[in-house]
PDB file of N, CA and C in Angstrom:
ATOM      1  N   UNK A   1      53.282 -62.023  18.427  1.00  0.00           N
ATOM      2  CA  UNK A   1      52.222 -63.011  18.455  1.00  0.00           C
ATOM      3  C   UNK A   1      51.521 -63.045  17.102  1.00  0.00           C
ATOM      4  N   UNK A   2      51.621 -64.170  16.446  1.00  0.00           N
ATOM      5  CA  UNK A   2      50.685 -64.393  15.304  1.00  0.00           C
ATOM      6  C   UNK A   2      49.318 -64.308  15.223  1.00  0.00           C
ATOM      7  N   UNK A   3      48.863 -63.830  14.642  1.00  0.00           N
ATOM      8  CA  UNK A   3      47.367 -63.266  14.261  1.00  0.00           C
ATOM      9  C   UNK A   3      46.321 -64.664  14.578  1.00  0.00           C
ATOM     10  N   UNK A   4      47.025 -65.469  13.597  1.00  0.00           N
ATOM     11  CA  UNK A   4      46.225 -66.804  13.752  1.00  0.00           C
ATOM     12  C   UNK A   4      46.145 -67.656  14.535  1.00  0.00           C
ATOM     13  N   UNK A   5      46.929 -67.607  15.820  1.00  0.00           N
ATOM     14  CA  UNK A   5      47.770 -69.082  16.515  1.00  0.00           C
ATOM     15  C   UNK A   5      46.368 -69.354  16.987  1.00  0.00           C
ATOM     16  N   UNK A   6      45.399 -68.826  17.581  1.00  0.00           N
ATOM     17  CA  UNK A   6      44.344 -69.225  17.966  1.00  0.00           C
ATOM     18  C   UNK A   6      42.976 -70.213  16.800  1.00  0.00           C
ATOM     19  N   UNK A   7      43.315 -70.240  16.035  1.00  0.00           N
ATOM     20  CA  UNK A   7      42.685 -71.064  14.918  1.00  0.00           C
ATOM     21  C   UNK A   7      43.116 -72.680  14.694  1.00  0.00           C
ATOM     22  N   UNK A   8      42.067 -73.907  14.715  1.00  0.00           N
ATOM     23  CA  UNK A   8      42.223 -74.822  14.854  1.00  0.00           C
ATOM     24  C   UNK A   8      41.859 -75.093  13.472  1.00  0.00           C
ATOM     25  N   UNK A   9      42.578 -75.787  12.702  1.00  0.00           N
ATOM     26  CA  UNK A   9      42.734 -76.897  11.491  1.00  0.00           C
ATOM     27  C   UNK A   9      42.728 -77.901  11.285  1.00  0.00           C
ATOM     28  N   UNK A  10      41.523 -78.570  10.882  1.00  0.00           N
ATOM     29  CA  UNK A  10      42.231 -79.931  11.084  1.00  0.00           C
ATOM     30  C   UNK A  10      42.846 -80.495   9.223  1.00  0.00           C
ATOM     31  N   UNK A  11      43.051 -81.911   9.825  1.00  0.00           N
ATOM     32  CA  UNK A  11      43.995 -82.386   8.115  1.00  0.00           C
ATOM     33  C   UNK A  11      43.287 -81.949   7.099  1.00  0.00           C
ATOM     34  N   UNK A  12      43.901 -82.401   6.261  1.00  0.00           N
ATOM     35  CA  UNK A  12      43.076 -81.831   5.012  1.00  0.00           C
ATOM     36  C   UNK A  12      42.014 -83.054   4.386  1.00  0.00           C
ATOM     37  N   UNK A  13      40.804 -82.835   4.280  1.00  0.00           N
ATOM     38  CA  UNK A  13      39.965 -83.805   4.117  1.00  0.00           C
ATOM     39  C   UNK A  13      40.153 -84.543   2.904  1.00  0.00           C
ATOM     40  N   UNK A  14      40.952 -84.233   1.914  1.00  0.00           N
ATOM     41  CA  UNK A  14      40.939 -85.510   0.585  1.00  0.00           C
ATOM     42  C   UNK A  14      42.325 -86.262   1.086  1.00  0.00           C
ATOM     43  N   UNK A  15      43.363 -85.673   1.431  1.00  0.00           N
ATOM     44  CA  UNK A  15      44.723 -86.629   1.535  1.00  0.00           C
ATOM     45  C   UNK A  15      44.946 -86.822   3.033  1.00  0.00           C
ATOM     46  N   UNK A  16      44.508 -85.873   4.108  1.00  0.00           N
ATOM     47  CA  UNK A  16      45.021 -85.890   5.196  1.00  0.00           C
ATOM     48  C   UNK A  16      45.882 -85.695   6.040  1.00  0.00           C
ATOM     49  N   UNK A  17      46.591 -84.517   4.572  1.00  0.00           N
ATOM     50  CA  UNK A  17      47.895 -83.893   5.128  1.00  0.00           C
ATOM     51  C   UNK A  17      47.560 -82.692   6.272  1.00  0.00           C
ATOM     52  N   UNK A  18      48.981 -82.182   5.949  1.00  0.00           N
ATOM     53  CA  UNK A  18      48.371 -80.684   7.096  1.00  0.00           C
ATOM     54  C   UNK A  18      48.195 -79.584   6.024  1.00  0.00           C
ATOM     55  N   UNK A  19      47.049 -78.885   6.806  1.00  0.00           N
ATOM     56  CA  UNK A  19      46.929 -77.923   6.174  1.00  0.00           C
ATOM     57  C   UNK A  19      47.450 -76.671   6.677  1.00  0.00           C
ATOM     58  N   UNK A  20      47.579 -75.368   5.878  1.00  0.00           N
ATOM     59  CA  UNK A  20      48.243 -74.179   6.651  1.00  0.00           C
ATOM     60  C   UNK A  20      47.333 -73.222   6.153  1.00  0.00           C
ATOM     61  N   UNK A  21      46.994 -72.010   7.099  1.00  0.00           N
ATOM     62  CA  UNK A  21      46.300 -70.839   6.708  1.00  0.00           C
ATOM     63  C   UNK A  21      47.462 -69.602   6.159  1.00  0.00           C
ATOM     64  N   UNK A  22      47.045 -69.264   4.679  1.00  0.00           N
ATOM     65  CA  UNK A  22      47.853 -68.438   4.318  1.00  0.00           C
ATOM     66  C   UNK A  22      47.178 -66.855   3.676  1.00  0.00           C
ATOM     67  N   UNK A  23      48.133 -66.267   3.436  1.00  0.00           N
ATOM     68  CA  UNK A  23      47.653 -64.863   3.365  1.00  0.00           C
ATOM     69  C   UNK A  23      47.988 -64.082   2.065  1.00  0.00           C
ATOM     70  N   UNK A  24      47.675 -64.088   0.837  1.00  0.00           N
ATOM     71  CA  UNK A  24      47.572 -63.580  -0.527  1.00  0.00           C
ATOM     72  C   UNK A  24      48.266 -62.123  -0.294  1.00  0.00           C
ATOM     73  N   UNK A  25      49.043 -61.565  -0.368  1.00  0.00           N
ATOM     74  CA  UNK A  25      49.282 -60.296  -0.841  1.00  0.00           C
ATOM     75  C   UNK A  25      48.515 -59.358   0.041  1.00  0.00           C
ATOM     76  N   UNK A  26      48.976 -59.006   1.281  1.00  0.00           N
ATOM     77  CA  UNK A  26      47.284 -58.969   2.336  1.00  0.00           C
ATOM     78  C   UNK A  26      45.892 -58.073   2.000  1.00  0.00           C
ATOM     79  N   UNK A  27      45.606 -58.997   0.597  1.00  0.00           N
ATOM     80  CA  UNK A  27      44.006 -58.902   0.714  1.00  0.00           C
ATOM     81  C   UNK A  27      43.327 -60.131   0.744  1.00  0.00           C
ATOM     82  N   UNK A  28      43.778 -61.033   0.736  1.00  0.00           N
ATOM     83  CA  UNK A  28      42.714 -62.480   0.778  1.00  0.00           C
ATOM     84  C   UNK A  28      43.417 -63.322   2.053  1.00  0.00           C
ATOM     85  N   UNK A  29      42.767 -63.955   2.154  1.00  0.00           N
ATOM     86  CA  UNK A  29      43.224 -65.659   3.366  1.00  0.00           C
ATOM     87  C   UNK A  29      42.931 -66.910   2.684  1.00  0.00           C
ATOM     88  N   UNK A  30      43.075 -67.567   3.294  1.00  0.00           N
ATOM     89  CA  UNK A  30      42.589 -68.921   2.076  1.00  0.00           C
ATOM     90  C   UNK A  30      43.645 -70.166   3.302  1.00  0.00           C
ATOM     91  N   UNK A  31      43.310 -71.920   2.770  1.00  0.00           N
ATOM     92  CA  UNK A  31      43.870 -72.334   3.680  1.00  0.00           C
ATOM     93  C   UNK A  31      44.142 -73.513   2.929  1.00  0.00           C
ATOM     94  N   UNK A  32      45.270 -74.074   2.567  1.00  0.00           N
ATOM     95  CA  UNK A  32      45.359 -74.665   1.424  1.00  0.00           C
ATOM     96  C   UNK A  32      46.409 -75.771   2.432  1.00  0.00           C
ATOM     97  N   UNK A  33      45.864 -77.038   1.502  1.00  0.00           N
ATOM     98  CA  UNK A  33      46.664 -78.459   1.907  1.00  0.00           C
ATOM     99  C   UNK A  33      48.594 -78.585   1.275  1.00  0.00           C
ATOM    100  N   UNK A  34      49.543 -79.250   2.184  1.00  0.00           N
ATOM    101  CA  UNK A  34      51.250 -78.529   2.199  1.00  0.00           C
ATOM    102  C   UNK A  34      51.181 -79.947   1.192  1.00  0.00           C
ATOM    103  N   UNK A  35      50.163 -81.260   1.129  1.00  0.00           N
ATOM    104  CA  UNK A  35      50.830 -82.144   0.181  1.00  0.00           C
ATOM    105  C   UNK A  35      49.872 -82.265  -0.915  1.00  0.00           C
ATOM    106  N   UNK A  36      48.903 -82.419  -0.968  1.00  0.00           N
ATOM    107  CA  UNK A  36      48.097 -82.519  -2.110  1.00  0.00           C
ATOM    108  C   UNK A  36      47.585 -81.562  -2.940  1.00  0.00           C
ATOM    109  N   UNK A  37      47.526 -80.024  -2.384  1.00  0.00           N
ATOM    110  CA  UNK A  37      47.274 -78.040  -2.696  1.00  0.00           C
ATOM    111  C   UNK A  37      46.146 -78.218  -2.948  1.00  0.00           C
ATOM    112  N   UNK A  38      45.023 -79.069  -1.883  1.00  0.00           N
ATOM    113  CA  UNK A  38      43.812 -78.675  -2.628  1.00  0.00           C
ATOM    114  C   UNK A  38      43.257 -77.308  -1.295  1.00  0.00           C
ATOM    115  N   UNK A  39      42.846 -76.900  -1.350  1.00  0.00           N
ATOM    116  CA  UNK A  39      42.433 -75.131  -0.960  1.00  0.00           C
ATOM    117  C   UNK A  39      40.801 -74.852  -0.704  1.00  0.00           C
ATOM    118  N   UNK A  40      40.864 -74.038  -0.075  1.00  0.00           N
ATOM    119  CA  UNK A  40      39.521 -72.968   0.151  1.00  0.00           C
ATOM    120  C   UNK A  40      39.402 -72.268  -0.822  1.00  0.00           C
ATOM    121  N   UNK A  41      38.421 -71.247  -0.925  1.00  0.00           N
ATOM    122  CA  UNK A  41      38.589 -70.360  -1.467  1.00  0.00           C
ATOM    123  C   UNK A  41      39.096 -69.204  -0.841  1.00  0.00           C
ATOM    124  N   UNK A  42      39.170 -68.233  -1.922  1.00  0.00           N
ATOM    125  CA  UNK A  42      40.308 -66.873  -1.046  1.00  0.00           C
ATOM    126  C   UNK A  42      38.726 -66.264  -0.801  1.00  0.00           C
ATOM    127  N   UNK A  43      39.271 -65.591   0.254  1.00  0.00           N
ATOM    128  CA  UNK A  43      38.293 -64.609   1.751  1.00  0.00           C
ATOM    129  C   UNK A  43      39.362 -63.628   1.715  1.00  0.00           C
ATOM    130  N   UNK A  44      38.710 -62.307   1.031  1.00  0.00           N
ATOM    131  CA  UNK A  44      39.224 -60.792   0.845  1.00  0.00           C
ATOM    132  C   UNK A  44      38.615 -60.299   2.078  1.00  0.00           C
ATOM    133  N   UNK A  45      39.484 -58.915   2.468  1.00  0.00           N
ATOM    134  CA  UNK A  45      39.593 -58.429   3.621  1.00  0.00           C
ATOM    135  C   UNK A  45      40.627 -57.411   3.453  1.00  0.00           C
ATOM    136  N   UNK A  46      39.522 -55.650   4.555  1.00  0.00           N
ATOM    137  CA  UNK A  46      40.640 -54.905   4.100  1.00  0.00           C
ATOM    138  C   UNK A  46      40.710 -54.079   5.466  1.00  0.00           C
ATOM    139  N   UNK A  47      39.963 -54.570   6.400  1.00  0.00           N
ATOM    140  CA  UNK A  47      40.630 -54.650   8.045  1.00  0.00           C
ATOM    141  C   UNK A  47      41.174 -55.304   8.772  1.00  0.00           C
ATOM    142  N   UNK A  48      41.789 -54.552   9.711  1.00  0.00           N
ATOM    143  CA  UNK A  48      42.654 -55.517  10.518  1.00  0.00           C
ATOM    144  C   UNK A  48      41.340 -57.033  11.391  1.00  0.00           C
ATOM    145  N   UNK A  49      39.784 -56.227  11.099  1.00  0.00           N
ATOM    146  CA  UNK A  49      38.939 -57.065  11.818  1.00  0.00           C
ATOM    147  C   UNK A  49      38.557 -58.018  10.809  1.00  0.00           C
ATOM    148  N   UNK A  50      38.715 -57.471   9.478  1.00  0.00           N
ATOM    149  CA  UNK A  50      38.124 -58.247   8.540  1.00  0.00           C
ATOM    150  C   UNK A  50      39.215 -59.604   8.439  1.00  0.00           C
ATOM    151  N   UNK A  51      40.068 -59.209   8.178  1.00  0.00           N
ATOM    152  CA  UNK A  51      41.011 -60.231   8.187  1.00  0.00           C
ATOM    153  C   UNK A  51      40.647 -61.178   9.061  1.00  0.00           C
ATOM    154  N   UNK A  52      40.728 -60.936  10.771  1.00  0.00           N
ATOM    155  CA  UNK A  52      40.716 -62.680  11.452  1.00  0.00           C
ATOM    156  C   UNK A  52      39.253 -62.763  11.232  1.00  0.00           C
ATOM    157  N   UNK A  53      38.229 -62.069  10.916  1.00  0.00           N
ATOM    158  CA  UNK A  53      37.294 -62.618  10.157  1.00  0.00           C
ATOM    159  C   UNK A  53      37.450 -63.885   8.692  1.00  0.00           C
ATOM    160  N   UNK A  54      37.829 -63.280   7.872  1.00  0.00           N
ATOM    161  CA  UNK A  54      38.041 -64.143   6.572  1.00  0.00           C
ATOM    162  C   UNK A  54      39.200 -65.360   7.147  1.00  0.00           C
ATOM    163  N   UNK A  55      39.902 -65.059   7.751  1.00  0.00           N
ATOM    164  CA  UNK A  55      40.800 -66.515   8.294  1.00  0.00           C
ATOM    165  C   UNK A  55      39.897 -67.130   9.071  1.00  0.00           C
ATOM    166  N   UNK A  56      38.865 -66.591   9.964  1.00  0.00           N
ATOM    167  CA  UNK A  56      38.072 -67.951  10.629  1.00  0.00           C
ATOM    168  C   UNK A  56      37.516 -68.775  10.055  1.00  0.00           C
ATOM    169  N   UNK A  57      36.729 -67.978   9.106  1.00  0.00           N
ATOM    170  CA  UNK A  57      35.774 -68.611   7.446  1.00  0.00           C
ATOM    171  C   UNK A  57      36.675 -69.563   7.238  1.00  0.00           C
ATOM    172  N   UNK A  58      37.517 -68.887   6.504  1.00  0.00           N
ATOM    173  CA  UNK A  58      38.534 -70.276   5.748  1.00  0.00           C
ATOM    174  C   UNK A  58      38.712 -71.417   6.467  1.00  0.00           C
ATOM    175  N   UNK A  59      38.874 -71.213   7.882  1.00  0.00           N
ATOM    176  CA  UNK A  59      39.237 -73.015   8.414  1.00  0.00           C
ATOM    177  C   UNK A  59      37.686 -73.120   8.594  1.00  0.00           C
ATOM    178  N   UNK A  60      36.986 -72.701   8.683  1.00  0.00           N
ATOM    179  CA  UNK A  60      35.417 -73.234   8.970  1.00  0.00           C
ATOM    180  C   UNK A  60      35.503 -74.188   7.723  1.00  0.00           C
ATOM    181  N   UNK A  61      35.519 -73.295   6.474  1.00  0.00           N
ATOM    182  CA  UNK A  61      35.479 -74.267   4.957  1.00  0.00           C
ATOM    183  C   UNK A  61      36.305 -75.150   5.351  1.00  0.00           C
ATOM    184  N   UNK A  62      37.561 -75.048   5.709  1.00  0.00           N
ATOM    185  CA  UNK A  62      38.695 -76.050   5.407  1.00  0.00           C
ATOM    186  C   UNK A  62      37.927 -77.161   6.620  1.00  0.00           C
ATOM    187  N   UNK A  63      37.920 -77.103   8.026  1.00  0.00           N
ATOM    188  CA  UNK A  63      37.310 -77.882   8.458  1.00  0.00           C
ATOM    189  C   UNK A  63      36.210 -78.658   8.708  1.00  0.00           C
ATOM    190  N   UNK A  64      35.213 -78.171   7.268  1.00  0.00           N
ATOM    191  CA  UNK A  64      33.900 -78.847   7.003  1.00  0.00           C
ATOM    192  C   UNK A  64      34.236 -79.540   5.705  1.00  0.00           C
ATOM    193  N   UNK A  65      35.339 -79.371   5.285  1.00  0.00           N
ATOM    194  CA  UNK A  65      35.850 -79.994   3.854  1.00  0.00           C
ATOM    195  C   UNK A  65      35.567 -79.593   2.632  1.00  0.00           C
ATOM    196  N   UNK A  66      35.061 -78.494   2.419  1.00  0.00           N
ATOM    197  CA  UNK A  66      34.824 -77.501   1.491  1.00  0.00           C
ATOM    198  C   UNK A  66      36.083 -76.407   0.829  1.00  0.00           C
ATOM    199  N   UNK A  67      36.697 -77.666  -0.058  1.00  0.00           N
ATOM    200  CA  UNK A  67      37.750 -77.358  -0.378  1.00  0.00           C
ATOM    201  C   UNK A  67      37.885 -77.629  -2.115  1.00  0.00           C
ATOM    202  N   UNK A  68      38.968 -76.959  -3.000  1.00  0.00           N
ATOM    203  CA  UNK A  68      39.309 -76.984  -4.221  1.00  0.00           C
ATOM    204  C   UNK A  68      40.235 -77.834  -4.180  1.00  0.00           C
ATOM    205  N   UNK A  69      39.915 -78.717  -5.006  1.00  0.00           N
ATOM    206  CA  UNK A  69      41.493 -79.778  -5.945  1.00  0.00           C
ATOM    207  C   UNK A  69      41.637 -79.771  -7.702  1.00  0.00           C
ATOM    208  N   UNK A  70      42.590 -79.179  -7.965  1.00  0.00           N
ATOM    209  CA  UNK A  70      42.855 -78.943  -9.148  1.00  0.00           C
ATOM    210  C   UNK A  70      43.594 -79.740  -9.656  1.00  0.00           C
ATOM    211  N   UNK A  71      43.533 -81.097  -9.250  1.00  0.00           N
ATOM    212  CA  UNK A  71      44.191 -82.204 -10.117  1.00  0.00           C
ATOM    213  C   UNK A  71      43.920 -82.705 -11.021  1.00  0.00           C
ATOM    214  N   UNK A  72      44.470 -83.994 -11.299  1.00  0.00           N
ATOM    215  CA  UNK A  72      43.731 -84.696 -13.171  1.00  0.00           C
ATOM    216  C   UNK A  72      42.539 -85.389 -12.793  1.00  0.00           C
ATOM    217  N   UNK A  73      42.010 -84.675 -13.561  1.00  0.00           N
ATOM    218  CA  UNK A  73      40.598 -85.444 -13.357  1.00  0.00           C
ATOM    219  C   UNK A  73      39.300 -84.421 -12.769  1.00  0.00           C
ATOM    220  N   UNK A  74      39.560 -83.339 -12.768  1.00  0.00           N
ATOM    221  CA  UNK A  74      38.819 -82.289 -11.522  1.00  0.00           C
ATOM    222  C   UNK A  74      38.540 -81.370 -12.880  1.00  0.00           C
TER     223      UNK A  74
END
C-alpha cells in the first residue's frame, strides 16, 4: 500500500495538467505539475510521521495554488 494513496490533488493551477506527489532522495516531498513542472516547494522530513506530514503540506500548497514556475518570463 502506498504511503500517499489517501491524498487528494487536484490539476495543476497554471496549465491544468495532473499533478503527482513526489519524493527527493527520501528527505523532501514536493508535488510538481507532469506537463508544465511548475512545483511546490520541497517539505524535508526525517520520520516515517514526518514524511505523510510534509506530503499533506505539499498538496495543501499544490491545492491552494501555491506553486513554482520556472519558465520564460518568471
Amino acid at each position: 500500500m502506498e504511503l500517499y494513496q489517501d491524498i487528494d490533488l487536484q490539476d495543476c493551477p497554471l496549465c491544468h495538467g495532473p499533478g503527482m506527489l513526489e519524493e527527493d532522495h527520501g528527505w523532501c516531498v514536493y508535488v510538481a505539475c507532469l506537463d508544465c513542472g511548475c512545483r511546490t516547494a520541497e517539505l524535508s522530513f526525517s520520520t516515517p510521521e514526518e514524511r505523510l506530514a510534509a506530503a499533506k503540506q505539499a498538496a495543501r500548497f499544490w491545492n491552494m495554488g501555491k506553486v513554482i514556475h520556472t519558465g520564460v518570463g518568471d
